[in-house]
Protein backbone atom coordinates (compact mmCIF):
# COMPACT_ATOMS: atom_id res chain seq x y z
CA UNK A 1 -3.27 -4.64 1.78
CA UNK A 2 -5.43 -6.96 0.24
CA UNK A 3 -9.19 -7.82 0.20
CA UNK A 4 -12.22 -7.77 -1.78
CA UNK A 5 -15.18 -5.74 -1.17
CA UNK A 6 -18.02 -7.51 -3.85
CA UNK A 7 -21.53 -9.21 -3.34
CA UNK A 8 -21.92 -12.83 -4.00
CA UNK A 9 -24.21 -13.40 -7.35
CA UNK A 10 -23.78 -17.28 -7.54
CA UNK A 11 -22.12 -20.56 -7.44
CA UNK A 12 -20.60 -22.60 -10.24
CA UNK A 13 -18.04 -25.03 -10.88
CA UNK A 14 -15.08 -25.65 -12.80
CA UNK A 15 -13.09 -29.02 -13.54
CA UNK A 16 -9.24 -28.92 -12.96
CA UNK A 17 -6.63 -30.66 -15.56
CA UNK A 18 -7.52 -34.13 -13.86
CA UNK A 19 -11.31 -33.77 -14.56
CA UNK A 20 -12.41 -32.91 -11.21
CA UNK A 21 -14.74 -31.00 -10.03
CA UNK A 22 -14.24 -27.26 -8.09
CA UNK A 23 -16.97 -25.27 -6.22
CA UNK A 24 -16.33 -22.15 -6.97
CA UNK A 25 -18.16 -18.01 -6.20
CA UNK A 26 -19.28 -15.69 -8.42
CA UNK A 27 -18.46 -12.06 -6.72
CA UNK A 28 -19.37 -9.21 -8.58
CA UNK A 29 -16.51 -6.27 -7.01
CA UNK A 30 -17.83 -2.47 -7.77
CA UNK A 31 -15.97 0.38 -8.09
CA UNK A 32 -14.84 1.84 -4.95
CA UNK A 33 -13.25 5.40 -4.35
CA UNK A 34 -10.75 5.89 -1.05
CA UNK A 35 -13.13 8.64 0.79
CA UNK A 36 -9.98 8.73 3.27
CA UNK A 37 -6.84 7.85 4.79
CA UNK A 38 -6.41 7.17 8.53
CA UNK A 39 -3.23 7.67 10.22
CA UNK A 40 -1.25 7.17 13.77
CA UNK A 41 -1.04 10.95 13.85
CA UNK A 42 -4.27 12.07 13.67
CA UNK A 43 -6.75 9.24 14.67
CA UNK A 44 -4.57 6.83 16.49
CA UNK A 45 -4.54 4.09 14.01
CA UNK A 46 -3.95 3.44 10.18
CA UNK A 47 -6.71 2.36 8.44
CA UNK A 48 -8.31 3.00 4.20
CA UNK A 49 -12.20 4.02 4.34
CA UNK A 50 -13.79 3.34 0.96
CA UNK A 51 -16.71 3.75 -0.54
CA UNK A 52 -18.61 1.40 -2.87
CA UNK A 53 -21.91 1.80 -4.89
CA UNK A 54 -23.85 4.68 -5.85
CA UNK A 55 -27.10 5.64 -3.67
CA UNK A 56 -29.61 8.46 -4.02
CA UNK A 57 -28.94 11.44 -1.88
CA UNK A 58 -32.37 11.34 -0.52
CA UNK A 59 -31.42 7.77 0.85
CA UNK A 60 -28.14 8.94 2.68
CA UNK A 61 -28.10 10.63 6.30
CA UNK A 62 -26.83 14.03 5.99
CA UNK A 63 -23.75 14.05 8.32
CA UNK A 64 -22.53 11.02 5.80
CA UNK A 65 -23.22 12.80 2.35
CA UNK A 66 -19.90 14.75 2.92
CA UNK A 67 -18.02 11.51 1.80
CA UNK A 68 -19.92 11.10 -1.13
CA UNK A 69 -23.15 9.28 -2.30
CA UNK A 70 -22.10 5.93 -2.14
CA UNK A 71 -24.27 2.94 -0.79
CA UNK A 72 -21.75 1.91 1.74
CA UNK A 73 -18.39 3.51 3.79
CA UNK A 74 -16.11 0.05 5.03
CA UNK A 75 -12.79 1.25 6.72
CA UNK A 76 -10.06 -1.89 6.54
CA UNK A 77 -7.02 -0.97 9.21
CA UNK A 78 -3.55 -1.76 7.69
């Protein structure tokens, strides 16, 4: 399994051994907490939901505060 969840904060660039010039992105990755695990058995599929950020509870629809407080839920299927 491998990604990144992050948000983008910028561009820079960086010069190689030759002297040339790379584009390269800034991305600022958060903490993130597994909030649960998918499998064949019991949902059909395997997949990782995770949670990222930290939100008021005020902000966060109740049927979604039992995962947590966290701004966002992303599932990635393995």
């Amino acid at each position: 399994m491998k990604f990144l969840v992050g948000t983008k904060k910028g561009m820079t660039q960086v010069f190689d051994a030759d002297g040339r010039v790379h584009p390269v992105t800034i991305v600022v990755a958060p903490k993130v907490t597994v909030t649960q695990v998918k499998t064949p058995e019991t949902d059909g599929y395997t997949a990782v939901q995770i949670g990222y950020g930290l939100q008021k509870e005020s902000r966060i629809a109740k049927p979604q505060r039992t995962k947590g407080l966290f701004r966002g839920l992303k599932e990635f299927r393995l």
